[in-house]
Protein backbone atom coordinates (compact mmCIF):
# COMPACT_ATOMS: atom_id res chain seq x y z
CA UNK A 1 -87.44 144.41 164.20
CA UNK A 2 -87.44 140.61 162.88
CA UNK A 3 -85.79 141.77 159.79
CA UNK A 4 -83.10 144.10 160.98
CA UNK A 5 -82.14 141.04 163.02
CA UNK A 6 -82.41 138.85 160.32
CA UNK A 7 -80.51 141.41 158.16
CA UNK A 8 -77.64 141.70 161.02
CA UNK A 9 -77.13 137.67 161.12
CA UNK A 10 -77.26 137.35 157.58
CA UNK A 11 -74.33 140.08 157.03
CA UNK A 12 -72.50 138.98 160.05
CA UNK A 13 -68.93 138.17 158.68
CA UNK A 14 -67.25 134.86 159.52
CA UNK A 15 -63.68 134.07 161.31
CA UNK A 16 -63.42 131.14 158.29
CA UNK A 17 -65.60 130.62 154.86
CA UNK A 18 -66.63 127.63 153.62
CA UNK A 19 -63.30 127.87 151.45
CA UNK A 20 -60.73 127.67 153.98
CA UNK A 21 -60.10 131.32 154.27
CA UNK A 22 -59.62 132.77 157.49
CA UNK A 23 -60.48 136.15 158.61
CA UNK A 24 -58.48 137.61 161.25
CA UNK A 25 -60.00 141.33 161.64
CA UNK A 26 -63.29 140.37 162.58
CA UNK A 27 -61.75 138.26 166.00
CA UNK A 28 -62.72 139.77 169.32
CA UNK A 29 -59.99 140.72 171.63
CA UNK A 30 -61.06 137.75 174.06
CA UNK A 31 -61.29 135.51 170.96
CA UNK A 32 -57.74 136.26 170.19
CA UNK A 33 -56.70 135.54 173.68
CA UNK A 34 -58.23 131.98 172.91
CA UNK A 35 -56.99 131.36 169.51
CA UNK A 36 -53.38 132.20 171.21
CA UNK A 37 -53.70 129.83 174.23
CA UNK A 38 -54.67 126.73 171.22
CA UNK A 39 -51.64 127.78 169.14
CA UNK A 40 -49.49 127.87 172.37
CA UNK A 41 -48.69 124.08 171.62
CA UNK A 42 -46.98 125.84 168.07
CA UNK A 43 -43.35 125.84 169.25
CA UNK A 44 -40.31 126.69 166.29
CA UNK A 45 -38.45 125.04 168.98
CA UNK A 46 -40.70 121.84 168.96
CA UNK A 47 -40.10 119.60 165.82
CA UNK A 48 -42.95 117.44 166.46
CA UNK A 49 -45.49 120.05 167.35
CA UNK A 50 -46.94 120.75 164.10
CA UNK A 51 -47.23 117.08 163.76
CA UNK A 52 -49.54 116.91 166.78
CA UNK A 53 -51.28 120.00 166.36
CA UNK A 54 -55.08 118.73 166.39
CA UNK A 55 -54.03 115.18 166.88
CA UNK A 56 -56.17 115.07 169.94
CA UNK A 57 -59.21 116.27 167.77
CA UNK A 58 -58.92 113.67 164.82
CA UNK A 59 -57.57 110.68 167.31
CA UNK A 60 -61.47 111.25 168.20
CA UNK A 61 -63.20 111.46 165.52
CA UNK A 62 -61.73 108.52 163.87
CA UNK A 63 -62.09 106.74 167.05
CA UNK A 64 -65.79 107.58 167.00
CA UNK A 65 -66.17 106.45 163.59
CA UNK A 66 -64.07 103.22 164.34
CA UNK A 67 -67.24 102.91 166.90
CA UNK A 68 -70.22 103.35 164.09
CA UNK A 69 -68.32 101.36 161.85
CA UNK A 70 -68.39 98.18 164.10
CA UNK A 71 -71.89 99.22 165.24
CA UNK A 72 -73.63 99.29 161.42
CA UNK A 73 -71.16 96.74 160.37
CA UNK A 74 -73.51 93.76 161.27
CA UNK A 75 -76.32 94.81 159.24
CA UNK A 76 -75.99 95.79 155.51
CA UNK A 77 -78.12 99.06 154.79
CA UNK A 78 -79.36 97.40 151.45
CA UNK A 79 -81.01 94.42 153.45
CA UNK A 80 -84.30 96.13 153.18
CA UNK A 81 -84.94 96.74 149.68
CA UNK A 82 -83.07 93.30 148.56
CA UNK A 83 -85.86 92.00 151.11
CA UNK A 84 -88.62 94.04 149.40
CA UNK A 85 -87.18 92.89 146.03
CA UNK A 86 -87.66 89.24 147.40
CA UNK A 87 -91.09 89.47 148.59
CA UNK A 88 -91.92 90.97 145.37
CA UNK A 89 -90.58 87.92 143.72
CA UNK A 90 -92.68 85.78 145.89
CA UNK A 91 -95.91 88.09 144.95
CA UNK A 92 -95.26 87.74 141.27
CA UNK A 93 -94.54 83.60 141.69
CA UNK A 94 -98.45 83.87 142.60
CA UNK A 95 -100.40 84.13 139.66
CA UNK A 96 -104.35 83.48 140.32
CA UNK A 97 -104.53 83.02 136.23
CA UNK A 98 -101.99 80.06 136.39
CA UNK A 99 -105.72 77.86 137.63
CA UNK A 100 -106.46 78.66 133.65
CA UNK A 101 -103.53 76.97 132.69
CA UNK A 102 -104.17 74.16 134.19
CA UNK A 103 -106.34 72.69 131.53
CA UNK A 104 -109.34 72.74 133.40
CA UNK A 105 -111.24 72.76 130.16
CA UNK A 106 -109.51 70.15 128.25
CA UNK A 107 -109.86 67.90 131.23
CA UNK A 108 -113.15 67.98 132.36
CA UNK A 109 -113.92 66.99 128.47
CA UNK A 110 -112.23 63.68 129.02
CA UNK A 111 -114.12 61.96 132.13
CA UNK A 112 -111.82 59.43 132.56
CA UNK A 113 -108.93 62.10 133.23
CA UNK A 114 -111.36 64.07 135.72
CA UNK A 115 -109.16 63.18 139.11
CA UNK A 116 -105.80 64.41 137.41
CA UNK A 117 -107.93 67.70 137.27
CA UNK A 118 -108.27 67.44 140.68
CA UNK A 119 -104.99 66.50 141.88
CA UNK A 120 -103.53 69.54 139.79
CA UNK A 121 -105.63 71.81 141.60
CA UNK A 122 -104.27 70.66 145.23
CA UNK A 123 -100.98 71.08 144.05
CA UNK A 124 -101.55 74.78 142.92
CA UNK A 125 -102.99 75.49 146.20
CA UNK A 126 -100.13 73.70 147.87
CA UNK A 127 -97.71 75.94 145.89
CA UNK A 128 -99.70 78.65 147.32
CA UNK A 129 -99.92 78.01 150.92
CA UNK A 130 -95.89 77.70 150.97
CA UNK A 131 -95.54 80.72 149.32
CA UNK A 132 -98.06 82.81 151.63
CA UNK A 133 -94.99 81.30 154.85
CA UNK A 134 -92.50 82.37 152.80
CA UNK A 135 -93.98 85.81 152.34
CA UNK A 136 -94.88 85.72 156.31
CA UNK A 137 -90.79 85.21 156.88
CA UNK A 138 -89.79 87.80 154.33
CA UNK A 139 -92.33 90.08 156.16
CA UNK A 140 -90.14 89.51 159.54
CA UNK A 141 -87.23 89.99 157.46
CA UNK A 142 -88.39 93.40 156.53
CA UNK A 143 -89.92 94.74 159.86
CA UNK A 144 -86.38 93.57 161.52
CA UNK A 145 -84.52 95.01 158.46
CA UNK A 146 -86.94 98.17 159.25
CA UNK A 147 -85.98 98.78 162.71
CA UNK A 148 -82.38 98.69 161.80
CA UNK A 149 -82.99 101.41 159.26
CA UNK A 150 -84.15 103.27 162.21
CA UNK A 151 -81.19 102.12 164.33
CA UNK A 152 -79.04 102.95 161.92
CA UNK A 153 -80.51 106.69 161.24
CA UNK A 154 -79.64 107.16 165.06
CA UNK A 155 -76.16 106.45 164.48
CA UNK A 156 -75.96 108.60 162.02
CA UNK A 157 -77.61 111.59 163.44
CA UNK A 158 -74.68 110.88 166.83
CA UNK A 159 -72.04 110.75 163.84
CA UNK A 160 -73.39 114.58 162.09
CA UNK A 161 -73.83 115.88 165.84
CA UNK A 162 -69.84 114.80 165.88
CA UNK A 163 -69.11 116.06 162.48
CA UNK A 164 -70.22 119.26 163.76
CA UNK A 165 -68.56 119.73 166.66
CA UNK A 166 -65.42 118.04 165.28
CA UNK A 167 -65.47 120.77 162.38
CA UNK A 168 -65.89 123.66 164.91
CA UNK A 169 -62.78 122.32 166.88
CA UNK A 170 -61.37 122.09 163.47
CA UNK A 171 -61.98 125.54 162.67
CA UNK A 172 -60.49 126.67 165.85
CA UNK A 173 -57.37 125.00 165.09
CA UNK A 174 -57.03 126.43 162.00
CA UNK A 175 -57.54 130.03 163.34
CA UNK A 176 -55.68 129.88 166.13
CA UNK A 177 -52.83 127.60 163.36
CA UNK A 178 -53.18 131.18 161.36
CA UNK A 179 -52.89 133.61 164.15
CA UNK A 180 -49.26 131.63 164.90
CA UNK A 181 -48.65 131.99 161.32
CA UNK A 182 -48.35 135.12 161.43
CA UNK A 183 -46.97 135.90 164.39
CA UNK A 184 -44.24 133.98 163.18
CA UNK A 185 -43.99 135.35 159.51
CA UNK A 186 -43.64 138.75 161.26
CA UNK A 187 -40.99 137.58 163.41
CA UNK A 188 -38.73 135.39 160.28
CA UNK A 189 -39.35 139.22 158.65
CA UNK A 190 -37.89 140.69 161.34
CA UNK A 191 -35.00 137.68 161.76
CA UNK A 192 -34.41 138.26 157.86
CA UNK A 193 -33.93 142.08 158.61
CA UNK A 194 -31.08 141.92 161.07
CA UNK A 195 -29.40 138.45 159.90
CA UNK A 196 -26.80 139.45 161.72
CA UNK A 197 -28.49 139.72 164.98
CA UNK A 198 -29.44 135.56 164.37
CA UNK A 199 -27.67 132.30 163.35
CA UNK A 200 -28.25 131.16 159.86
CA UNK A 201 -29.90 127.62 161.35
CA UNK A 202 -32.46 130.07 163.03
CA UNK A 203 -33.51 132.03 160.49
CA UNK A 204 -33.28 128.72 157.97
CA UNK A 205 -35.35 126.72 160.98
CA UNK A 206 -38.06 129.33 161.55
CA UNK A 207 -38.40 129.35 157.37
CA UNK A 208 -38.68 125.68 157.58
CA UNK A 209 -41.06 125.53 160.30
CA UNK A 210 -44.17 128.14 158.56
CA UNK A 211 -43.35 126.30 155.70
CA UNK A 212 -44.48 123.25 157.66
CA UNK A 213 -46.90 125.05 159.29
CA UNK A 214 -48.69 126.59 156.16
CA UNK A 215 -48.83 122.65 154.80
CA UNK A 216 -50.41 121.74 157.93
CA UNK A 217 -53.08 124.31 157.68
CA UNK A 218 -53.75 123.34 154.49
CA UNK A 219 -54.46 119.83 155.02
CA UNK A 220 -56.64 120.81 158.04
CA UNK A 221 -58.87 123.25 155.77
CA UNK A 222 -58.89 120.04 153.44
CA UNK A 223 -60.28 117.84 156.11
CA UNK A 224 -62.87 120.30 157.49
CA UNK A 225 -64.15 120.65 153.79
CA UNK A 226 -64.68 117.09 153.50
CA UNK A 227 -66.14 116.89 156.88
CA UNK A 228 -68.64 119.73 155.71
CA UNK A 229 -69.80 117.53 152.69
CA UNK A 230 -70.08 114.57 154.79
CA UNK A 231 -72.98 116.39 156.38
CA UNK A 232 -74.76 116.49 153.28
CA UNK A 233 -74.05 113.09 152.76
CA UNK A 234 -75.26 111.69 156.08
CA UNK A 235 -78.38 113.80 155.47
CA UNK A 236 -78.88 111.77 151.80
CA UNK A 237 -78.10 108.58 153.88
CA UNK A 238 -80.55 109.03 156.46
CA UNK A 239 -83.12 110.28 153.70
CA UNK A 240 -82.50 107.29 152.05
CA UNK A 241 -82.83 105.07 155.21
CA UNK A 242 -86.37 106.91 155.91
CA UNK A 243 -87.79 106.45 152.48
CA UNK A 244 -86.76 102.31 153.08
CA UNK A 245 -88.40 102.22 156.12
CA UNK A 246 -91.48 104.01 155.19
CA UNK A 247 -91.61 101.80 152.22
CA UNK A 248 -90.86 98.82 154.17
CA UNK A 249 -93.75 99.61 156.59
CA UNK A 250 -96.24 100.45 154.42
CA UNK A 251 -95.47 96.82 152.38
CA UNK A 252 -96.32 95.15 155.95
CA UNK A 253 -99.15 96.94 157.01
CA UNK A 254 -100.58 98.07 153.82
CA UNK A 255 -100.33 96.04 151.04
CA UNK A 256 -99.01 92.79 152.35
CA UNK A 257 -102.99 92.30 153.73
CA UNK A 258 -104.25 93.42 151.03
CA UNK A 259 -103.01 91.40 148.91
CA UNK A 260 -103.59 88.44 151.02
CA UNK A 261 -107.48 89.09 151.41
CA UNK A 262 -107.86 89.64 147.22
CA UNK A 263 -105.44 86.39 146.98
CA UNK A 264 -108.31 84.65 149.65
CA UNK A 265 -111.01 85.86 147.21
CA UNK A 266 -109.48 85.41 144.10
CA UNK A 267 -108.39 81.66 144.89
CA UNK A 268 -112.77 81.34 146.22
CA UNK A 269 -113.78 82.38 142.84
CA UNK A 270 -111.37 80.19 140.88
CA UNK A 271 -112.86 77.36 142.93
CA UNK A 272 -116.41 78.53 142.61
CA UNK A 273 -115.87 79.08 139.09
CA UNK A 274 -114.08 75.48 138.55
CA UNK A 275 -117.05 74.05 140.24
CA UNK A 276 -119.72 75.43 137.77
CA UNK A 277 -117.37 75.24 134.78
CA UNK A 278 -117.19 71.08 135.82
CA UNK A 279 -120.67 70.73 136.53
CA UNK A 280 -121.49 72.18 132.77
CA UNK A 281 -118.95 69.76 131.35
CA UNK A 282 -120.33 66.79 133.55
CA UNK A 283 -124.30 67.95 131.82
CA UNK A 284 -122.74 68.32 128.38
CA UNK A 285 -120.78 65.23 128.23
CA UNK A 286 -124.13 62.93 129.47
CA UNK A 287 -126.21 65.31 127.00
CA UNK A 288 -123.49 64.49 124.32
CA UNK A 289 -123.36 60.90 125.35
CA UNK A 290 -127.02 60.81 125.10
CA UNK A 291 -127.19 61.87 121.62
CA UNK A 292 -124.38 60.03 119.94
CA UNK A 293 -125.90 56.56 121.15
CA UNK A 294 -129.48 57.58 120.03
CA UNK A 295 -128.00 58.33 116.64
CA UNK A 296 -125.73 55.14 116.57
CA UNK A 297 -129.57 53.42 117.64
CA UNK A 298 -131.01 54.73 114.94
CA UNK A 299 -128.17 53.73 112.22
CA UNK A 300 -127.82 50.52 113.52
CA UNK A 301 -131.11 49.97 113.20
CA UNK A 302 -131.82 51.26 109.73
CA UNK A 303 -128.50 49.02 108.43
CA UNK A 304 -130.02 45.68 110.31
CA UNK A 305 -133.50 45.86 108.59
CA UNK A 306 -131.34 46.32 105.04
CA UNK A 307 -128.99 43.51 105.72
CA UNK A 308 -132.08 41.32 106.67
CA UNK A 309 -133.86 41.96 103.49
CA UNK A 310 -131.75 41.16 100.89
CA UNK A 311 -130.96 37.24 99.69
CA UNK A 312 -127.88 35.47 100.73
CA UNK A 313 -126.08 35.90 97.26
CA UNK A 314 -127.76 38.54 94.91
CA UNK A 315 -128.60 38.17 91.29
CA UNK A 316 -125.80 40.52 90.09
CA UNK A 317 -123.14 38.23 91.95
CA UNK A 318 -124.50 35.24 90.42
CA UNK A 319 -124.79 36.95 86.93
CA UNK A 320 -120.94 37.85 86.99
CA UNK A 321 -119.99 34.31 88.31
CA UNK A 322 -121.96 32.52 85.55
CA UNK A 323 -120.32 35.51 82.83
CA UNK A 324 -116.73 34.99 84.13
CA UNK A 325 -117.21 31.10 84.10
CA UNK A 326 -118.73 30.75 80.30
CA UNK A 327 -115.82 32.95 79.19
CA UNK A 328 -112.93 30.63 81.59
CA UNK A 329 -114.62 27.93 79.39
CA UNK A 330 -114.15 29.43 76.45
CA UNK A 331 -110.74 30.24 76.81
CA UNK A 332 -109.71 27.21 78.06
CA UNK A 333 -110.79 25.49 75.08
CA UNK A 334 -109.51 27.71 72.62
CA UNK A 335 -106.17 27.04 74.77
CA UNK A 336 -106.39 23.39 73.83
CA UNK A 337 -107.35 23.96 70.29
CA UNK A 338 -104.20 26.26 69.76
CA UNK A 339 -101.74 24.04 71.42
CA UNK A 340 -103.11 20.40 68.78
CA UNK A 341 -102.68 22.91 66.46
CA UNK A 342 -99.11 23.70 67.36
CA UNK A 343 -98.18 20.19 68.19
CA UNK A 344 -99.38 19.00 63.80
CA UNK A 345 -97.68 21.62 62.45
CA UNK A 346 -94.66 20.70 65.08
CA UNK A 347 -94.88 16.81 63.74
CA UNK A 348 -94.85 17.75 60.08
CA UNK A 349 -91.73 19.65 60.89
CA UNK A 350 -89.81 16.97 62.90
CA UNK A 351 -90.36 14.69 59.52
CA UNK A 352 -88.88 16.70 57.12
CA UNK A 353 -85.86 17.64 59.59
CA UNK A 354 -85.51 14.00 60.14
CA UNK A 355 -85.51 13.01 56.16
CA UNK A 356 -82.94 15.50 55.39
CA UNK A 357 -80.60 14.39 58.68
CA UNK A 358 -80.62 11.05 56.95
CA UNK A 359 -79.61 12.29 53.66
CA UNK A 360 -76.89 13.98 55.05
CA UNK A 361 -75.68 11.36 56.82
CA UNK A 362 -75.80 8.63 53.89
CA UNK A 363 -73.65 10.98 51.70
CA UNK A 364 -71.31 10.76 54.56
CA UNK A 365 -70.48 7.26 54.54
């Protein structure tokens, strides 16, 4: 039974397919006398009609979406994932392995530079505490950013409930705009068959009017068409709006303590581990200390007993003094042996230039 009913729904035909195409023959008697009363409004006579044929129907709608436009327009629907991208940013500012980098190491090896060490430290865990209230806002942020999400899905399920009915009053305006169509195709048939019978303005009028008409029609099956896709659309929207919000809430009641208990535990061990890391320095540098001045002991010690033992002046100084003093001596006097020598031969010479100066200037004279 289930499936013959299921059969008889699924072959049921339609008054109007998702194209725009209207079906007259499958319209109840009572359903015509419906359609007719709607299309009453249809007048040849009426220039404006066709103009406000379904004006009631859309002067709604966009009033209604005037109204969820002013409601949503206070809160942007990306708020919640630009907050999520935020507190991630704060997350990643937090790096436990930035206490590495502090130069624990290369501190604590230099004693005199030990309170730096510490002073770095404080301001890490400053850095942290302010980020941990920043996180705590963005959190607020996102569970108020959350809520709206969840607003906002309730506007949108009032707007498809609308979309819906507006598209069924749509539809009825387009069959009942149809049935007049044709009663009114049938009749400018008719007018064209016996011209005579009818002015030329009327015939030319009632031409001019389903001309108008089909137009009209047209841009109503246009607008019902874009009203059907909007349904899928405000379907991905609220999809969309659900996935945020079920992201957003598992970020504040899932990982956002988490993360702040293994941040607790991870910042205990750094200090634990700075604590034993300083402590081995602090033994290392005193055993280091320890050994450097027993060996500097020891050399000093050995070089002192040397120094003490030897003479003030030793033999090989006082042999190269005495060598470099015979031969000073000995150059000094063959210095003064060369220059008498010099200073003869220089005499002898002045004599014999003098003698012949003489000569010279006797012959003169």
């Amino acid at each position: 039974m289930e499936t013959n009913q299921n059969e008889t729904q699924s072959i049921t035909p339609v008054k109007l397919d998702k194209d725009g195409n209207v079906n007259l023959s499958v319209i109840t008697p009572e359903e015509e006398i419906k359609y007719k009363e709607i299309g009453k409004s249809l007048e040849p006579s009426d220039v404006n009609s066709i103009l406000n044929y379904g004006s009631d129907a859309q002067n709604s709608m966009e009033k209604y979406s005037n109204d969820f436009l002013s409601s949503v327009r206070t809160y942007n629907s990306g708020e919640v994932g630009g907050l999520i991208n935020e507190l991630l940013t704060e997350l990643n500012y937090i790096d436990v392995g930035e206490l590495e980098q502090t130069g624990i190491k290369g501190f604590l090896s230099k004693i005199p530079f030990l309170k730096n060490l510490f002073v770095d430290v404080k301001k890490l865990f400053q850095k942290y505490d302010v980020v941990i209230n920043n996180v705590d806002k963005i959190t607020n942020k996102v569970k108020a950013g959350r809520l709206n999400s969840i607003k906002d899905n309730s506007s949108l399920q009032t707007m498809f409930d609308s979309n819906v009915s507006y598209i069924h009053d749509m539809e009825e305006l387009i069959v009942s705009g149809q049935l007049k169509y044709n009663e009114l195709s049938l009749k400018l048939a008719e007018m064209e068959g016996r011209p005579a019978d009818y002015q030329d303005y009327e015939i030319a009028d009632l031409r001019d009017f389903l001309s108008r008409l089909d137009k009209r029609l047209a841009d109503m099956k246009i607008v019902r068409f874009i009203m059907i896709q909007s349904l899928a659309q405000i379907r991905v929207v609220q999809n969309n709006n659900t996935s945020i919000a079920e992201k957003a809430q598992s970020i504040v009641s899932t990982t956002i303590p988490v993360w702040k208990n293994q941040l607790t535990l991870a910042v205990a061990l750094q200090r634990q581990k700075a604590n034993v890391e300083m402590q081995k320095k602090i033994s290392d540098t005193t055993n280091t200390i320890l050994q450097k001045n027993a060996d500097m002991l020891k050399q000093n010690s050995i070089d002192v007993a040397r120094e003490n033992e030897k003479t003030v002046v030793s033999i090989e100084t006082l042999k190269m003094t005495t060598q470099s003093l015979i031969e000073t001596l000995n150059e000094v006097k063959q210095i003064h042996e060369a220059g008498a020598q010099s200073r003869r031969v220089l005499d002898g010479e002045l004599k014999t230039l003098e003698t012949e100066l003489k000569k010279n200037v006797t012959r003169v004279n």
